[in-house]
PDB file of N, CA and C in Angstrom:
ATOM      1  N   UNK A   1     133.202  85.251  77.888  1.00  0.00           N
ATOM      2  CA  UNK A   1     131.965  84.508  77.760  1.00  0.00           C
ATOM      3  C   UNK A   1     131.683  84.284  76.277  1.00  0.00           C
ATOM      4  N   UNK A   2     131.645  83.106  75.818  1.00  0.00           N
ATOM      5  CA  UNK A   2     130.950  82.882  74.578  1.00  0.00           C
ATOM      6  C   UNK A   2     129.542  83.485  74.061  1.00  0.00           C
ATOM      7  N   UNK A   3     129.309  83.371  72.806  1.00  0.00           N
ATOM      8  CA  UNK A   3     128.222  84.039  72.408  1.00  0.00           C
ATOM      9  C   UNK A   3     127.520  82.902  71.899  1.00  0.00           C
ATOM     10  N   UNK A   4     126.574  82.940  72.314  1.00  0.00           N
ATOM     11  CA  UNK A   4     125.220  81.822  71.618  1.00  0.00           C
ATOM     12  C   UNK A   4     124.470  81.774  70.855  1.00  0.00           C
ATOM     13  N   UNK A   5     124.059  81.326  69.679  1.00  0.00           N
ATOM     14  CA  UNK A   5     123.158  81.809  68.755  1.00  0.00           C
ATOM     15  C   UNK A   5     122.118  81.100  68.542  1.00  0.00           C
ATOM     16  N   UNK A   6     121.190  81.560  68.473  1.00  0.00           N
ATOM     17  CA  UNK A   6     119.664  80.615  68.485  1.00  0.00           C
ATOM     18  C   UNK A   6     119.449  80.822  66.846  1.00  0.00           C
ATOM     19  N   UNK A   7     119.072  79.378  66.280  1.00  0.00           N
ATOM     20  CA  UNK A   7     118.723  79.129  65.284  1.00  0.00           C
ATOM     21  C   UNK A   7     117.155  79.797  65.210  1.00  0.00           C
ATOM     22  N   UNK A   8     116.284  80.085  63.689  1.00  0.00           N
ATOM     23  CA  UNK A   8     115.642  80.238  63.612  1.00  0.00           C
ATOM     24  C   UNK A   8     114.076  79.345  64.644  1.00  0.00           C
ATOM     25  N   UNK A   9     114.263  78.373  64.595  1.00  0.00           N
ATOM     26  CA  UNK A   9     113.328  77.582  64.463  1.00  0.00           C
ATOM     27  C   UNK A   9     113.903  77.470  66.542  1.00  0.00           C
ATOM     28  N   UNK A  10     115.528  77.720  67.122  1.00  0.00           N
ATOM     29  CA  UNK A  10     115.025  77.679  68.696  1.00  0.00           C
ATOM     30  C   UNK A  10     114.442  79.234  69.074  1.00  0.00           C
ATOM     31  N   UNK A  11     114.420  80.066  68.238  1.00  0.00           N
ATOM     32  CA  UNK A  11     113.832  81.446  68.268  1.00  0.00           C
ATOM     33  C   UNK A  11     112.194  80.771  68.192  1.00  0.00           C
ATOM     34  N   UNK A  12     112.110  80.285  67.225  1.00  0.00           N
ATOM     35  CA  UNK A  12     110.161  79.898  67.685  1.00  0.00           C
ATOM     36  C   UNK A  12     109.525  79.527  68.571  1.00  0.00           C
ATOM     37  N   UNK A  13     110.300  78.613  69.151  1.00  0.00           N
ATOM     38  CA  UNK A  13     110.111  77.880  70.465  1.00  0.00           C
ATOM     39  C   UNK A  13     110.141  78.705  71.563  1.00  0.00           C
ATOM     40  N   UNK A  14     111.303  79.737  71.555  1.00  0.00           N
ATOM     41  CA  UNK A  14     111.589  80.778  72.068  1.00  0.00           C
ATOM     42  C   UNK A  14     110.098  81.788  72.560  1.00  0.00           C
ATOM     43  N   UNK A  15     109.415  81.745  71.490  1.00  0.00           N
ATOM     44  CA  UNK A  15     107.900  82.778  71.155  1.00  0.00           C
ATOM     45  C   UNK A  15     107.260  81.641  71.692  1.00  0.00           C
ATOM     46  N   UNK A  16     106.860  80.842  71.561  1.00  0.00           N
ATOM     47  CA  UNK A  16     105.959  79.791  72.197  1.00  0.00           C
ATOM     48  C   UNK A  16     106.045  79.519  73.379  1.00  0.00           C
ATOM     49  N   UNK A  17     107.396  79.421  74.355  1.00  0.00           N
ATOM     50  CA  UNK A  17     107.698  79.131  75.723  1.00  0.00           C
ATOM     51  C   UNK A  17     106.697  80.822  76.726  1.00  0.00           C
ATOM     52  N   UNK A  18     107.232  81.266  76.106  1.00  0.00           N
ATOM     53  CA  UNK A  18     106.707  82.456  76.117  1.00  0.00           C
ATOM     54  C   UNK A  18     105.247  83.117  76.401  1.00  0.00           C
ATOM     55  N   UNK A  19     104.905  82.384  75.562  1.00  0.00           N
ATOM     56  CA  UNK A  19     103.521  82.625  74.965  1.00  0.00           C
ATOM     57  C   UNK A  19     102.714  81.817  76.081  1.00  0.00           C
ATOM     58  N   UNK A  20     103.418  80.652  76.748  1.00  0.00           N
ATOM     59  CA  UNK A  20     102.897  79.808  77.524  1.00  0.00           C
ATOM     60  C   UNK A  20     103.400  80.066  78.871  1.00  0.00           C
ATOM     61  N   UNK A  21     103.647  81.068  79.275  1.00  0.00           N
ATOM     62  CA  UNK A  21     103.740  82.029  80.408  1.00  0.00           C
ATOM     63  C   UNK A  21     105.272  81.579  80.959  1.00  0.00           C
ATOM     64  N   UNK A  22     106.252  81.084  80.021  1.00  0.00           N
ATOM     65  CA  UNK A  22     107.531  81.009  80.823  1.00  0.00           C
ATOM     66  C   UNK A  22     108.902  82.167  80.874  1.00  0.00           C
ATOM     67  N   UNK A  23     109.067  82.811  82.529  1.00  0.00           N
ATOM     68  CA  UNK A  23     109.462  83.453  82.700  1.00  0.00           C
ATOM     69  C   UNK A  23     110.666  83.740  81.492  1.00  0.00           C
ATOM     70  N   UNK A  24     111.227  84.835  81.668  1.00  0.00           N
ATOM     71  CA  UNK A  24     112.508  85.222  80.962  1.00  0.00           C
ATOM     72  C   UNK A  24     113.856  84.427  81.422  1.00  0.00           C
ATOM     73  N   UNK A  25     113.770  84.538  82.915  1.00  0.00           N
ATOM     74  CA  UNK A  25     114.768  84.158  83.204  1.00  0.00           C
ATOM     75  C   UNK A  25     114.937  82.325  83.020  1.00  0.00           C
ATOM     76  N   UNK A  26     113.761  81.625  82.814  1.00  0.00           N
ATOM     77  CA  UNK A  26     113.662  80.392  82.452  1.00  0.00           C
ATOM     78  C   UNK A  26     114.041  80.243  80.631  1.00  0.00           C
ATOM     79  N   UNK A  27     113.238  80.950  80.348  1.00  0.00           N
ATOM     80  CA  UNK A  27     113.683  80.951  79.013  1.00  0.00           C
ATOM     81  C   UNK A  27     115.466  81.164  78.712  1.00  0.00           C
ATOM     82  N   UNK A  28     116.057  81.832  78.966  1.00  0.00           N
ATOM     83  CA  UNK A  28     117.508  81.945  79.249  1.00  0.00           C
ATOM     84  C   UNK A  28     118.052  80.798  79.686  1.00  0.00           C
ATOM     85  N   UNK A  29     117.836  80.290  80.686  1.00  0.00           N
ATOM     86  CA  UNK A  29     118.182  79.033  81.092  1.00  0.00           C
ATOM     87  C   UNK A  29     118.291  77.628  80.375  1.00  0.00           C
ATOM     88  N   UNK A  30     116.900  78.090  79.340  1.00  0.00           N
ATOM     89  CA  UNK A  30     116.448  76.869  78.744  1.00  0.00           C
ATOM     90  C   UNK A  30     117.831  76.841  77.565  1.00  0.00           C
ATOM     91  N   UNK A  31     117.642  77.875  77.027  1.00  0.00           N
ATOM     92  CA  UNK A  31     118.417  78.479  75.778  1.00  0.00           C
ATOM     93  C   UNK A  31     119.890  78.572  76.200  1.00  0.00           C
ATOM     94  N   UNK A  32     120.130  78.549  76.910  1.00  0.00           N
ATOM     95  CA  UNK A  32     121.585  79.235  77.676  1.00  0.00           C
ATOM     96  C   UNK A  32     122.119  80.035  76.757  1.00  0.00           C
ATOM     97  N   UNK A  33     121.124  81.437  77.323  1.00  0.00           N
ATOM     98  CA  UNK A  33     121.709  82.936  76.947  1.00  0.00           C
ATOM     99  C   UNK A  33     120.698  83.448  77.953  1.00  0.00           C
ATOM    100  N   UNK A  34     121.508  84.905  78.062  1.00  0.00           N
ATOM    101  CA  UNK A  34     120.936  85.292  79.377  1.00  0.00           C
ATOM    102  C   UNK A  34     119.712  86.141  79.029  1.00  0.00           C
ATOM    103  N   UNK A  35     119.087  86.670  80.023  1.00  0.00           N
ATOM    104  CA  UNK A  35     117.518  86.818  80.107  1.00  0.00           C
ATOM    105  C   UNK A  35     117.321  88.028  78.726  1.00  0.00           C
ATOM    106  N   UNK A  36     118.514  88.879  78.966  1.00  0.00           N
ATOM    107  CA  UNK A  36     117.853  89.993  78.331  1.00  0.00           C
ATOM    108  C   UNK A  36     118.026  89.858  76.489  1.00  0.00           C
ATOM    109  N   UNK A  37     118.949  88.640  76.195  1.00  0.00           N
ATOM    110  CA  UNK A  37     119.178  87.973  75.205  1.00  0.00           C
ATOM    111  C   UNK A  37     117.783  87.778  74.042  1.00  0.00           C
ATOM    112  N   UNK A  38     117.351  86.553  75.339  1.00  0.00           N
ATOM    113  CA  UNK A  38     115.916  86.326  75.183  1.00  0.00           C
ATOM    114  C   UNK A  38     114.774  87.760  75.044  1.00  0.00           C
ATOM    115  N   UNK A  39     114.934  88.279  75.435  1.00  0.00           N
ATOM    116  CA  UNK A  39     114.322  89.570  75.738  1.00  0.00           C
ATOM    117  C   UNK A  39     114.453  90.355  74.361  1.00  0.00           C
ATOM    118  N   UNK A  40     115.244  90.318  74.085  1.00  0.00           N
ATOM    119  CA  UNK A  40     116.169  90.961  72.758  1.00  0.00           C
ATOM    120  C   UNK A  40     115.577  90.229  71.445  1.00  0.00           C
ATOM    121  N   UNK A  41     115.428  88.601  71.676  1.00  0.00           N
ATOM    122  CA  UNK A  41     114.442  88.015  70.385  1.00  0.00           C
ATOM    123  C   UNK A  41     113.638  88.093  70.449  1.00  0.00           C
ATOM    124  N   UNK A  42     112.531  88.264  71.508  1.00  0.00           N
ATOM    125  CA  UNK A  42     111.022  88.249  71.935  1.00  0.00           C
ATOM    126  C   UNK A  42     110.854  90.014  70.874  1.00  0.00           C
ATOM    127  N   UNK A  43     111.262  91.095  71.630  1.00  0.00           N
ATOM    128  CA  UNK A  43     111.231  92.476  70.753  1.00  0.00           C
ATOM    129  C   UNK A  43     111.608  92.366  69.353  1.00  0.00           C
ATOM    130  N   UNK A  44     112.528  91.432  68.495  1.00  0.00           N
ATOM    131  CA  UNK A  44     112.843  91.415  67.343  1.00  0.00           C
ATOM    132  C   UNK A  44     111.721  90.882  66.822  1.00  0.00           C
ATOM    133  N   UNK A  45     110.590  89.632  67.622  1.00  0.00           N
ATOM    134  CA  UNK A  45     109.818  88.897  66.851  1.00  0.00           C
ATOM    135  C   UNK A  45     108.236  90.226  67.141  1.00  0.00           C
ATOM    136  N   UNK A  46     108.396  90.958  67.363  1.00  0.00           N
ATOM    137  CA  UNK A  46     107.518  92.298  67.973  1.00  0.00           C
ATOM    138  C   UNK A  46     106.124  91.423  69.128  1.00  0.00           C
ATOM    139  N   UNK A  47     107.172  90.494  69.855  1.00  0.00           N
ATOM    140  CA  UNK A  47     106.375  90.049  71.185  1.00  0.00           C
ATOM    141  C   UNK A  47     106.170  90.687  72.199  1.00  0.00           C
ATOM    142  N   UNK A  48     105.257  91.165  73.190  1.00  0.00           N
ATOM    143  CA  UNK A  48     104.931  92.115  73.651  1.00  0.00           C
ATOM    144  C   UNK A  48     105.808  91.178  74.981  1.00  0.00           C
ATOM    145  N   UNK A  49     106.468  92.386  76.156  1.00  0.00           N
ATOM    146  CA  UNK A  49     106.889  91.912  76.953  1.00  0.00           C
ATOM    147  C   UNK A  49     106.364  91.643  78.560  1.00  0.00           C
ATOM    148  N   UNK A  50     106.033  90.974  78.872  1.00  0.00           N
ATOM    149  CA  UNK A  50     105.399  91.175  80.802  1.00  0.00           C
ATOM    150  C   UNK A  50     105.513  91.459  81.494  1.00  0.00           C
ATOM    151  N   UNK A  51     105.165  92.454  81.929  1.00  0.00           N
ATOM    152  CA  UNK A  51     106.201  92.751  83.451  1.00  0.00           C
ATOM    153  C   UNK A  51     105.567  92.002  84.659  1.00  0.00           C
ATOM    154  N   UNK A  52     106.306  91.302  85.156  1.00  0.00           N
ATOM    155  CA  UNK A  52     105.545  90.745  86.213  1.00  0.00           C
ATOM    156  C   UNK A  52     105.454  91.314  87.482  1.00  0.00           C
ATOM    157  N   UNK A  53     104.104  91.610  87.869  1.00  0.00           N
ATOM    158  CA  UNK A  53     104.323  92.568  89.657  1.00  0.00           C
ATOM    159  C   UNK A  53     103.897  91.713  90.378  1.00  0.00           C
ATOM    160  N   UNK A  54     103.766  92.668  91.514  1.00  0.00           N
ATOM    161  CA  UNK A  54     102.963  91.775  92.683  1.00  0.00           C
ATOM    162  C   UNK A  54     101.393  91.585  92.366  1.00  0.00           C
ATOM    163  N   UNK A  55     100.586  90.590  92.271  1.00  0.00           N
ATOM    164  CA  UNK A  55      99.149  90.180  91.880  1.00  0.00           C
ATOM    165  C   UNK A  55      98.499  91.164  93.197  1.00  0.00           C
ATOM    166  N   UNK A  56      97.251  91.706  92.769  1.00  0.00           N
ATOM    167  CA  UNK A  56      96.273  92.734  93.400  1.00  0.00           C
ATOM    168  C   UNK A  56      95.906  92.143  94.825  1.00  0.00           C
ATOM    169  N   UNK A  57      95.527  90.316  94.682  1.00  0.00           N
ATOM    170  CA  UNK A  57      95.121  89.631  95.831  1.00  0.00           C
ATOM    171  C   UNK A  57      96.192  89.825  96.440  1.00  0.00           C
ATOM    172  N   UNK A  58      97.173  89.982  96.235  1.00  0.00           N
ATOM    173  CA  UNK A  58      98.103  89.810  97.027  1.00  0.00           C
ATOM    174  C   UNK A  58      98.735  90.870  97.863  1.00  0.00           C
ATOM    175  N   UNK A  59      98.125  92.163  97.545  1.00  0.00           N
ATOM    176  CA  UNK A  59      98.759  93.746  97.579  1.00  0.00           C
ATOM    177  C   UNK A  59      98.546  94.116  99.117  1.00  0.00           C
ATOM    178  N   UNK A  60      97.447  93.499  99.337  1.00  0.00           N
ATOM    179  CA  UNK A  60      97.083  93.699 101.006  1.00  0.00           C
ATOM    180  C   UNK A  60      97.781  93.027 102.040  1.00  0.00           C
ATOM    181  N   UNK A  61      97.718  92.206 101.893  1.00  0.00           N
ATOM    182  CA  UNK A  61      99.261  90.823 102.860  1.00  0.00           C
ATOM    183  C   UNK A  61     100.349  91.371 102.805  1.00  0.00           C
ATOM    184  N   UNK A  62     101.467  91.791 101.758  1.00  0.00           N
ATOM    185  CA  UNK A  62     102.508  92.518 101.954  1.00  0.00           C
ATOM    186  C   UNK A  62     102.673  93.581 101.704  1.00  0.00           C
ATOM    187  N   UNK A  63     101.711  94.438 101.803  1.00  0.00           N
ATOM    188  CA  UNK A  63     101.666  95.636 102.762  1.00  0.00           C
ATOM    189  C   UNK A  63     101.844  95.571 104.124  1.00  0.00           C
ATOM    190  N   UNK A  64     100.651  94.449 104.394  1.00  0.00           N
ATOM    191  CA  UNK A  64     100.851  94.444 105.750  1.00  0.00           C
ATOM    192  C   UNK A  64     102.022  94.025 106.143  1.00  0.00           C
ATOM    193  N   UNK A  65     103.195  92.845 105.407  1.00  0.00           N
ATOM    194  CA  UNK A  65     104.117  92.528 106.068  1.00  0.00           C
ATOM    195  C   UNK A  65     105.185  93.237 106.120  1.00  0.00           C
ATOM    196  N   UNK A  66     105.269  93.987 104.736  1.00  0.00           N
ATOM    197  CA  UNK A  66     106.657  95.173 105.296  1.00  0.00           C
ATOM    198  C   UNK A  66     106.131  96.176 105.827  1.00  0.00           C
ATOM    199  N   UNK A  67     104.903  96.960 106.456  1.00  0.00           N
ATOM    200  CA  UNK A  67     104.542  97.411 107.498  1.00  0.00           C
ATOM    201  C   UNK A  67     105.022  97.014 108.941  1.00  0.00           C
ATOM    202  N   UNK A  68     104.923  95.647 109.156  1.00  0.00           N
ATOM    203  CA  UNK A  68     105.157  94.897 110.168  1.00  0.00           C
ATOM    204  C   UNK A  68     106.515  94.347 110.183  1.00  0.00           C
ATOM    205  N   UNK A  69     107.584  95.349 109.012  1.00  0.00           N
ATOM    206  CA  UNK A  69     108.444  94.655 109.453  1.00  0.00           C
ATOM    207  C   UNK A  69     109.701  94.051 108.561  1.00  0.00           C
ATOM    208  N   UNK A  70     109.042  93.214 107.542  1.00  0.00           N
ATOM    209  CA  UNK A  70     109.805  92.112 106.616  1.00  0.00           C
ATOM    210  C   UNK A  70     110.425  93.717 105.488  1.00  0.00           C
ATOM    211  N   UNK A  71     111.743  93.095 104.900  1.00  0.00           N
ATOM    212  CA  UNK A  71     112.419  94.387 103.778  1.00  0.00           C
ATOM    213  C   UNK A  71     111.546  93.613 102.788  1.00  0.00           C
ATOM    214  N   UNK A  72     111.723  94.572 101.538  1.00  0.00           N
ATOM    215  CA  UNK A  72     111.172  94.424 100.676  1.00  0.00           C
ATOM    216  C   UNK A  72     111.277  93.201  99.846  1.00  0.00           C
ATOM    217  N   UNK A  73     112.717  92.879 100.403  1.00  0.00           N
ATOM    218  CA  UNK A  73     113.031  91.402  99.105  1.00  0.00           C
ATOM    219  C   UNK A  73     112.587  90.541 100.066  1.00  0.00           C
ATOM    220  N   UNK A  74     112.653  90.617 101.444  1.00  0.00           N
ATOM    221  CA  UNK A  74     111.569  89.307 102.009  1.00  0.00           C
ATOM    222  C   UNK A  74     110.410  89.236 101.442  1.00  0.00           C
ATOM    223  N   UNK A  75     109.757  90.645 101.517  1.00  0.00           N
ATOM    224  CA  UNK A  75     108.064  90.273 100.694  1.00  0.00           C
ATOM    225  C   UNK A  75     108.570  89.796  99.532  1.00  0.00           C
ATOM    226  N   UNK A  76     109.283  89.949  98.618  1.00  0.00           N
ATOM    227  CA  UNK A  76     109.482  89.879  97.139  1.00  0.00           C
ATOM    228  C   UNK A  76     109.576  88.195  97.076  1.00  0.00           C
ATOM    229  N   UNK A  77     110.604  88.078  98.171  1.00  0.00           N
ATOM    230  CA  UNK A  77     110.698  85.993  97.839  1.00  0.00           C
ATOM    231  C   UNK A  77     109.261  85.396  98.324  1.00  0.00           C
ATOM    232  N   UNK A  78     108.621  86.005  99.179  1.00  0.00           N
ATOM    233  CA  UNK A  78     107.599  85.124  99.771  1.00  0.00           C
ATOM    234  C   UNK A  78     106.567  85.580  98.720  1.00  0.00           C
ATOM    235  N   UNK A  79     106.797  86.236  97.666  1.00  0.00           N
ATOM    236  CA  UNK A  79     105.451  86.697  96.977  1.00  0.00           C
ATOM    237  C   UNK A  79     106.023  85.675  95.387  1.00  0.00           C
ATOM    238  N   UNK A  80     107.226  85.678  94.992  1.00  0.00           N
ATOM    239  CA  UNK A  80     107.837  85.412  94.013  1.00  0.00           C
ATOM    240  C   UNK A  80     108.162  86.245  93.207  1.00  0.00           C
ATOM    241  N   UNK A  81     108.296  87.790  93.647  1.00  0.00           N
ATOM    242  CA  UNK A  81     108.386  88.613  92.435  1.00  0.00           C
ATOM    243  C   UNK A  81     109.800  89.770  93.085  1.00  0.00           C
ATOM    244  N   UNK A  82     110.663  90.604  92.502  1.00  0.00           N
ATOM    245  CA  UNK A  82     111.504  91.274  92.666  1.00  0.00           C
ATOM    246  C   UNK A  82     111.023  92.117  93.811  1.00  0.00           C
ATOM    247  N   UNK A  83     112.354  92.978  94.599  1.00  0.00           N
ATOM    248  CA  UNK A  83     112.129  93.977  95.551  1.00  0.00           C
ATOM    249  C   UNK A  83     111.457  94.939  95.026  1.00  0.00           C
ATOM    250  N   UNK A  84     111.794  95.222  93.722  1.00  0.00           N
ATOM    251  CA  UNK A  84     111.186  96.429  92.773  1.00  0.00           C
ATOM    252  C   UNK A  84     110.172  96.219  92.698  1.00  0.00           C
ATOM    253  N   UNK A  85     109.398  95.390  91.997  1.00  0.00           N
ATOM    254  CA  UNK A  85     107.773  94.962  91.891  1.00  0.00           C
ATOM    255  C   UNK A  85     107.434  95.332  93.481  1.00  0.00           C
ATOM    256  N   UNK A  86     107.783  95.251  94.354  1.00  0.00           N
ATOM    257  CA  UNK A  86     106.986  94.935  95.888  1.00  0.00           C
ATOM    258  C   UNK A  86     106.840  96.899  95.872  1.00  0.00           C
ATOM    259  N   UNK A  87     108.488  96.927  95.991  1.00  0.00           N
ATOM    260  CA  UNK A  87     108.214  98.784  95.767  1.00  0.00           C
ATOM    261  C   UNK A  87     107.438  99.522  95.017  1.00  0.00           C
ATOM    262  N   UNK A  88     107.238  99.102  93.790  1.00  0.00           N
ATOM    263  CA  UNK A  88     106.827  99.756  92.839  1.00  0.00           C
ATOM    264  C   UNK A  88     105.183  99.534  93.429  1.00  0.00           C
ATOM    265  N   UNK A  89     104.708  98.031  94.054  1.00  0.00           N
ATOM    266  CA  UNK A  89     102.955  97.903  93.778  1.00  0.00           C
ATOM    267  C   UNK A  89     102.924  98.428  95.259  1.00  0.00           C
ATOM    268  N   UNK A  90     103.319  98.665  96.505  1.00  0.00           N
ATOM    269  CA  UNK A  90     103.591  99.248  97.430  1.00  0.00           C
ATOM    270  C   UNK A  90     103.672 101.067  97.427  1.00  0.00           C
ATOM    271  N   UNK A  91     103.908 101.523  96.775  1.00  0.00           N
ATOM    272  CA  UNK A  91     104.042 102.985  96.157  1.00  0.00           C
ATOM    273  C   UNK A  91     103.078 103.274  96.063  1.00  0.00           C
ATOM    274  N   UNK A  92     102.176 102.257  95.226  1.00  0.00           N
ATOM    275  CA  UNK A  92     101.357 102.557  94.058  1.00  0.00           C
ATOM    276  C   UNK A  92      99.893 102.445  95.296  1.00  0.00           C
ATOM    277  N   UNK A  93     100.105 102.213  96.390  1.00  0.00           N
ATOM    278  CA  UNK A  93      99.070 102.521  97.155  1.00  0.00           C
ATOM    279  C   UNK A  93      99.615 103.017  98.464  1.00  0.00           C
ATOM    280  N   UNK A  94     100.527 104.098  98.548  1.00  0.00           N
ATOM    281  CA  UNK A  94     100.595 105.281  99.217  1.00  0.00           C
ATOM    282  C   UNK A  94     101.336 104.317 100.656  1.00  0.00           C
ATOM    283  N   UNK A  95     101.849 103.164 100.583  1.00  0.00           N
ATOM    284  CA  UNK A  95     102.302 102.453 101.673  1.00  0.00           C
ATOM    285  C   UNK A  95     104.247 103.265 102.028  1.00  0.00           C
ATOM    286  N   UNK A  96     104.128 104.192 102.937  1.00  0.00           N
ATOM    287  CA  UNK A  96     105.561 104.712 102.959  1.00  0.00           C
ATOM    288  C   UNK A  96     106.555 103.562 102.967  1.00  0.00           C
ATOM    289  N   UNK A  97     107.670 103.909 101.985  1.00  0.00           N
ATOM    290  CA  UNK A  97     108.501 103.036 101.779  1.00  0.00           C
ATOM    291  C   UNK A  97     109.494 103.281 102.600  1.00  0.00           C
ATOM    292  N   UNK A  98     110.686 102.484 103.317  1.00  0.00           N
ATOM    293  CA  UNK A  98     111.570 102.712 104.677  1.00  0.00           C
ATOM    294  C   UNK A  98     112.716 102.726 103.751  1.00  0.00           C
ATOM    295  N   UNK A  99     113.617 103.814 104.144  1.00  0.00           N
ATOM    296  CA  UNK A  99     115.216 104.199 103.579  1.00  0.00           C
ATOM    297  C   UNK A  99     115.463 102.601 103.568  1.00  0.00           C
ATOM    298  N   UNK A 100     116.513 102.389 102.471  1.00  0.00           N
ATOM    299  CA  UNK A 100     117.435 101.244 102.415  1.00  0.00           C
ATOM    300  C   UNK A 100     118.485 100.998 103.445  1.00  0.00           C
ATOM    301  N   UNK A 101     119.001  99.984 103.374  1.00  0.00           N
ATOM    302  CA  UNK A 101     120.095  99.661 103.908  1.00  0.00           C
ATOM    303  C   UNK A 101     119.994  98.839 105.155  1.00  0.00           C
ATOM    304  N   UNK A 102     120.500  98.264 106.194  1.00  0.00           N
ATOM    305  CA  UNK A 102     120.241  97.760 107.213  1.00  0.00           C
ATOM    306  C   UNK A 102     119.241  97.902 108.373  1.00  0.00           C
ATOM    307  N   UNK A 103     118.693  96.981 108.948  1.00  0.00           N
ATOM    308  CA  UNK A 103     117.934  97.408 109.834  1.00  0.00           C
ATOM    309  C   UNK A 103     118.405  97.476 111.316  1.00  0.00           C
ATOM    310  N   UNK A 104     118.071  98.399 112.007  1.00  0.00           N
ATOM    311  CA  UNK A 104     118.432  98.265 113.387  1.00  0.00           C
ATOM    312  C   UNK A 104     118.378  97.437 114.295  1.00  0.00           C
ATOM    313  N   UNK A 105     119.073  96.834 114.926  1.00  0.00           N
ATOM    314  CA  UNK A 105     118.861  95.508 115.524  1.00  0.00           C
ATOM    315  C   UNK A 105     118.244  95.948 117.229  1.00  0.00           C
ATOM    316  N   UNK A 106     117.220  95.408 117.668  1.00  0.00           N
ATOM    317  CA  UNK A 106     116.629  95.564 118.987  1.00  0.00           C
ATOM    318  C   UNK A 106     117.237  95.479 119.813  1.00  0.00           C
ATOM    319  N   UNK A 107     117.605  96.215 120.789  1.00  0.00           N
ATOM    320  CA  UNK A 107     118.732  95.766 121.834  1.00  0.00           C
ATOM    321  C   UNK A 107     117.758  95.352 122.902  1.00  0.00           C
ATOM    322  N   UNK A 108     118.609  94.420 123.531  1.00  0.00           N
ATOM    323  CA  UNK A 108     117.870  93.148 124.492  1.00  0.00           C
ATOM    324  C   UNK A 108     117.405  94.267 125.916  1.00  0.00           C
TER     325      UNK A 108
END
């Protein structure tokens, strides 16, 4: 894989995309270098980083849905945010989390 180098001035733009709420992994895209690249100039320019979770309005709905059911990266796509974020804001209000791996299929 080649190595990419962002000029000073696509490093600014870099802080500004940023600044204007665009993800990491967009920023990478934009730049073509990968997220943690970007990630890597944002900390050099001492830009604070985001973690993005699951939003609070939202904490009650998928609870309820991987309660009812959906794995975690289903809530995660229907919410827009990682399996981890769903786990992590799911944890974080005592919702038991289900062992990994496959689910049992209902027999007819």
């Amino acid at each position: 894989m080649t190595q990419t180098f962002l000029s000073p001035a696509q490093v600014d733009e870099l802080v500004a995309l940023n600044e204007a709420d665009a993800t990491l992994v967009k920023l990478g895209e934009r730049f073509g270098v990968h997220s943690r690249t970007a990630t890597a100039h944002l900390v050099r320019r001492s830009v604070p980083i985001r973690r993005r979770g699951l939003d609070e309005c939202h904490l009650a709905e998928a609870a309820e849905l991987y309660v009812d059911g959906l794995s975690l990266m289903e809530v995660g796509l229907r919410f827009g945010v990682s399996q981890q974020a769903v786990r992590h804001a799911l944890a974080n209000v005592d919702v038991p989390i289900r062992a990994s791996g496959r689910r049992a299929r209902a027999s007819a």
